[in-house]
C-alpha atoms as a PDB file:
ATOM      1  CA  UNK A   1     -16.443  -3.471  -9.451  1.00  0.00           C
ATOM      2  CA  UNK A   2     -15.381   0.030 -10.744  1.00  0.00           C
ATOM      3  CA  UNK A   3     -12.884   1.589  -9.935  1.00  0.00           C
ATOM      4  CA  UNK A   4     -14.070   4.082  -7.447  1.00  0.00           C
ATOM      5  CA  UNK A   5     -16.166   1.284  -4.962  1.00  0.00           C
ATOM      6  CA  UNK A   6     -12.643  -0.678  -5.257  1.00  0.00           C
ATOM      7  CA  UNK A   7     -10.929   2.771  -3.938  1.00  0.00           C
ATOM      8  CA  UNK A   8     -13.457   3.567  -1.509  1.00  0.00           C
ATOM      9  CA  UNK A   9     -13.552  -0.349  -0.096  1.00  0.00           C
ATOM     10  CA  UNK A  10      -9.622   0.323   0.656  1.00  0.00           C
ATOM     11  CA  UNK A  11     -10.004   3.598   1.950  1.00  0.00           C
ATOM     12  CA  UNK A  12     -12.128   2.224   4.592  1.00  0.00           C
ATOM     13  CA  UNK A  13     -10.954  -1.196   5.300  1.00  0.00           C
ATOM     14  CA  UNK A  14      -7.819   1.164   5.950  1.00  0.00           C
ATOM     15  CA  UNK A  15      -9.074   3.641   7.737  1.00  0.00           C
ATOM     16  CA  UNK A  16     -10.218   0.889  10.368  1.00  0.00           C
ATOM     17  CA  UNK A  17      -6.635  -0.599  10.285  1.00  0.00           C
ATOM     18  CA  UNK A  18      -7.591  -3.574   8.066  1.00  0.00           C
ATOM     19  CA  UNK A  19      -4.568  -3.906   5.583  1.00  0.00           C
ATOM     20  CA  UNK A  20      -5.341  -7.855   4.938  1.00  0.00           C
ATOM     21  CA  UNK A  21      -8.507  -8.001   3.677  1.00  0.00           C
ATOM     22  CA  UNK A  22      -8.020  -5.317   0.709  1.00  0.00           C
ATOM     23  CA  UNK A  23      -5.250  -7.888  -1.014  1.00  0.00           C
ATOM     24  CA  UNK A  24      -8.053 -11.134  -0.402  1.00  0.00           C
ATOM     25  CA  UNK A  25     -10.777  -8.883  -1.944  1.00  0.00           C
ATOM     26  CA  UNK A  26      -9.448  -6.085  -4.263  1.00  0.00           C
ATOM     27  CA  UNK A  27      -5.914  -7.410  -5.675  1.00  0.00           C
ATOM     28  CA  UNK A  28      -5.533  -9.218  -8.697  1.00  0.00           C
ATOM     29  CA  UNK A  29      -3.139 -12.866  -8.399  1.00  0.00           C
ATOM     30  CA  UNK A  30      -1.087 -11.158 -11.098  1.00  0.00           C
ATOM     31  CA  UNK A  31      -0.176  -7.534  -8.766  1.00  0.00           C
ATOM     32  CA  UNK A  32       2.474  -5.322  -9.419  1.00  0.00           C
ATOM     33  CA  UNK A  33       3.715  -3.663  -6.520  1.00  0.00           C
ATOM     34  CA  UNK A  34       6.569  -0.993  -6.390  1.00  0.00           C
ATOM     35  CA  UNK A  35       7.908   1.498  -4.003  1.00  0.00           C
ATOM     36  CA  UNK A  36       9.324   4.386  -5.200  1.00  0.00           C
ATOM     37  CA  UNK A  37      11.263   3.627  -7.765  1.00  0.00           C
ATOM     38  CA  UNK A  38      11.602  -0.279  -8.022  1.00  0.00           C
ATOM     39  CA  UNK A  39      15.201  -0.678  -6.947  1.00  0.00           C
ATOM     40  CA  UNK A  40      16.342  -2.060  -3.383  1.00  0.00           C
ATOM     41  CA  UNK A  41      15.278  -4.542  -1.107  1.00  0.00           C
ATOM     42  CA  UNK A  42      11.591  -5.666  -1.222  1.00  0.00           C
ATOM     43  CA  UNK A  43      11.095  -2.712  -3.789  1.00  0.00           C
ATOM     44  CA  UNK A  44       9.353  -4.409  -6.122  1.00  0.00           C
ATOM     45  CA  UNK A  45       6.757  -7.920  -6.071  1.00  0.00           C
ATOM     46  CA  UNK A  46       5.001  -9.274  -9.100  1.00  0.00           C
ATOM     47  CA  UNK A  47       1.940 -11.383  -7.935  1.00  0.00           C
ATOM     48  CA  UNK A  48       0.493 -12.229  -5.059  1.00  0.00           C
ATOM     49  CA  UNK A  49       2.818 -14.413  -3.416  1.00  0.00           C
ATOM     50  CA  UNK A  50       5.188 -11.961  -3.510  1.00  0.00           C
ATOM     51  CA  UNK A  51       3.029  -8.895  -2.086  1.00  0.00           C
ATOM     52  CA  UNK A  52       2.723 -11.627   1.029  1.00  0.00           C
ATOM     53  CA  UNK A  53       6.196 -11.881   1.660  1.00  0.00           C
ATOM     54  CA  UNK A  54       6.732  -8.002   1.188  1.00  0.00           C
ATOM     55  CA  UNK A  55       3.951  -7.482   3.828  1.00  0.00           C
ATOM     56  CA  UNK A  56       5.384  -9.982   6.194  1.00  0.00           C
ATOM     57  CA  UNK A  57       8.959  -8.358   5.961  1.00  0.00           C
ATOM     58  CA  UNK A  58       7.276  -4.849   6.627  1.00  0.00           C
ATOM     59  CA  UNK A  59       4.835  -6.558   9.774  1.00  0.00           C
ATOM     60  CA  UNK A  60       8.470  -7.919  11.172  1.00  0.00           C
ATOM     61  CA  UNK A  61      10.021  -5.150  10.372  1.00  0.00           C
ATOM     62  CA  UNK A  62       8.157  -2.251  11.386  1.00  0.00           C
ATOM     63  CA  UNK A  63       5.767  -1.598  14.580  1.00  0.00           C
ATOM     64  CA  UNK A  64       2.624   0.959  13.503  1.00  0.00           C
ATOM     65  CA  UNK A  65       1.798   3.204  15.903  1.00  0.00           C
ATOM     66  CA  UNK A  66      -1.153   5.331  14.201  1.00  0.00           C
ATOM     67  CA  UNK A  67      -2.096   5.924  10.660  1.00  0.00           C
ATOM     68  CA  UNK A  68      -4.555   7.537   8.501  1.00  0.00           C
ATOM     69  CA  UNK A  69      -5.504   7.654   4.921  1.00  0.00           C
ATOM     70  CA  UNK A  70      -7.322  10.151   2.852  1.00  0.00           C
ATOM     71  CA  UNK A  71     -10.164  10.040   0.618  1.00  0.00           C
ATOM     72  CA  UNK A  72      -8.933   8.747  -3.134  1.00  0.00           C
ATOM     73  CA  UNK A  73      -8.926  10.504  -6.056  1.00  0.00           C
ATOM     74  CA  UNK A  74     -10.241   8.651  -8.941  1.00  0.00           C
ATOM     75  CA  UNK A  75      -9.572   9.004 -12.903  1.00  0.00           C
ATOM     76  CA  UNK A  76     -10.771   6.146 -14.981  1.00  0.00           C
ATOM     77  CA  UNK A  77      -8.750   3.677 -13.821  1.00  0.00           C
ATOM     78  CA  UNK A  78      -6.468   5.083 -11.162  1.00  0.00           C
ATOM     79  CA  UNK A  79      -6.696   6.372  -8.121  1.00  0.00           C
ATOM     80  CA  UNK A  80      -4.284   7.974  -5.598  1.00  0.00           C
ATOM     81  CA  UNK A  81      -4.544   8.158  -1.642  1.00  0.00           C
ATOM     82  CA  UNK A  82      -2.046   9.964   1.305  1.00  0.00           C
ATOM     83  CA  UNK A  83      -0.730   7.444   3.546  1.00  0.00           C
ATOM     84  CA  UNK A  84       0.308   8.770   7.079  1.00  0.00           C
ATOM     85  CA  UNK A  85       2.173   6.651   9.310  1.00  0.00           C
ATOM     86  CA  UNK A  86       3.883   6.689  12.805  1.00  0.00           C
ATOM     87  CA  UNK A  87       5.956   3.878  13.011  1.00  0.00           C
ATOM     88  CA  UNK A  88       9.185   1.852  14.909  1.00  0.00           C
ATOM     89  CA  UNK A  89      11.937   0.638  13.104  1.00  0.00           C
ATOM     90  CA  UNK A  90      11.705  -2.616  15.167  1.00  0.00           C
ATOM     91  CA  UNK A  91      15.723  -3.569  14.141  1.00  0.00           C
ATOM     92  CA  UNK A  92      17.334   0.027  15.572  1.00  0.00           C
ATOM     93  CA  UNK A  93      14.189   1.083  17.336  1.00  0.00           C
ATOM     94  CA  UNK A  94      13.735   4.489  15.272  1.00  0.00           C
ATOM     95  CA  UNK A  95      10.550   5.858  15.425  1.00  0.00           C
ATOM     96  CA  UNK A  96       9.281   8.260  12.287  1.00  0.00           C
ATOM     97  CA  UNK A  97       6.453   9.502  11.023  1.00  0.00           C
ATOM     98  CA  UNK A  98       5.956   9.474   6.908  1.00  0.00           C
ATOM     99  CA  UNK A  99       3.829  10.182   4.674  1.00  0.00           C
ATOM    100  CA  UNK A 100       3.481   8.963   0.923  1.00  0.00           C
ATOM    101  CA  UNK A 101       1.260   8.460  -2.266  1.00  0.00           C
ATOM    102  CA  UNK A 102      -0.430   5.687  -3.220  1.00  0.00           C
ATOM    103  CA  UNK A 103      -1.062   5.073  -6.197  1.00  0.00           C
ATOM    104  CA  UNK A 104      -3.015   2.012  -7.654  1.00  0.00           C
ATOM    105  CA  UNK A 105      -4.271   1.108 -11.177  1.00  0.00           C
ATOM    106  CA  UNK A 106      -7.397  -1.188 -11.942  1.00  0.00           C
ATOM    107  CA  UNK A 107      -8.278  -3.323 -14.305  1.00  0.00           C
ATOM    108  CA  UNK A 108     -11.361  -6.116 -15.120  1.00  0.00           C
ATOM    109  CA  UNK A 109     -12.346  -4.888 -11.291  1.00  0.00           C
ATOM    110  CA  UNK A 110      -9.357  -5.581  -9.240  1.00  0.00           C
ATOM    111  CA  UNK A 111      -6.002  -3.517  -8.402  1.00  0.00           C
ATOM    112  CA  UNK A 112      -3.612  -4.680 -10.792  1.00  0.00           C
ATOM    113  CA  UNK A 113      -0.924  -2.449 -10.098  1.00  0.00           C
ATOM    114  CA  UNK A 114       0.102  -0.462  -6.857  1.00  0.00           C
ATOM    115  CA  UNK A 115       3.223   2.241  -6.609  1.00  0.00           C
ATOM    116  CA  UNK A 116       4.248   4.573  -3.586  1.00  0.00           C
ATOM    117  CA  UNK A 117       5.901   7.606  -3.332  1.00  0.00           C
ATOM    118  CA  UNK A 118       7.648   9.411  -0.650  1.00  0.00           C
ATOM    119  CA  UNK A 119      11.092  10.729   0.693  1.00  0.00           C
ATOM    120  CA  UNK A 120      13.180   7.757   2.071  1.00  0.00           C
ATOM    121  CA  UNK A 121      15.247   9.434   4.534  1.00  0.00           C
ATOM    122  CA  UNK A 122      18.782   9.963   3.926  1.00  0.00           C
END
């Protein structure tokens, strides 16, 4: 797959609140995942096994409320999407929206490296 039918698959398995399916289909075994900046808990997973467990922690962790995504922007092989999500802290019960970057690499037709960015609040 190019890159933009593997950014447009996400965008709308996404947009209809299917986060699973992307990693089965799109993600290579061998994914880098990082949020911001790499450091802290669950900031960074290297393959697959380890996105799971980072999505479990964030399914026990947080409830979603709503969300949307916007339509990527592709260059050769990146792309970039806005996340927006309203979501509970489950733990203290505070609820927040945010709103961050996606940003995903491709290579040999599957996402072999995902970052986000956005302001962790303070």
């Amino acid at each position: 797959m190019e890159t933009k039918e593997i950014a447009d698959k996400l965008v709308q398995w996404c947009k209809e609140g299917d986060f699973e399916t992307p990693y089965q289909h799109l993600y290579s075994p061998n994914i880098v995942s990082i949020e911001n900046d790499g450091k802290g808990e669950n900031a960074l997973a290297e393959g697959f096994e380890a996105l799971q467990k980072k999505g479990e922690w964030w399914q026990e962790n947080f409830e979603m409320h709503s969300s949307s995504v916007s339509e990527p922007i592709v260059a050769d092989n990146w792309f970039s999407v806005r996340f927006e999500m309203d979501t509970t802290h489950k733990p203290s019960g505070h609820r927040s929206t945010m709103s961050e970057i996606g940003v995903y690499q491709v290579k040999e037709g599957k996402i072999v490296r995902e970052q986000f960015f956005y302001d962790e609040e303070g």
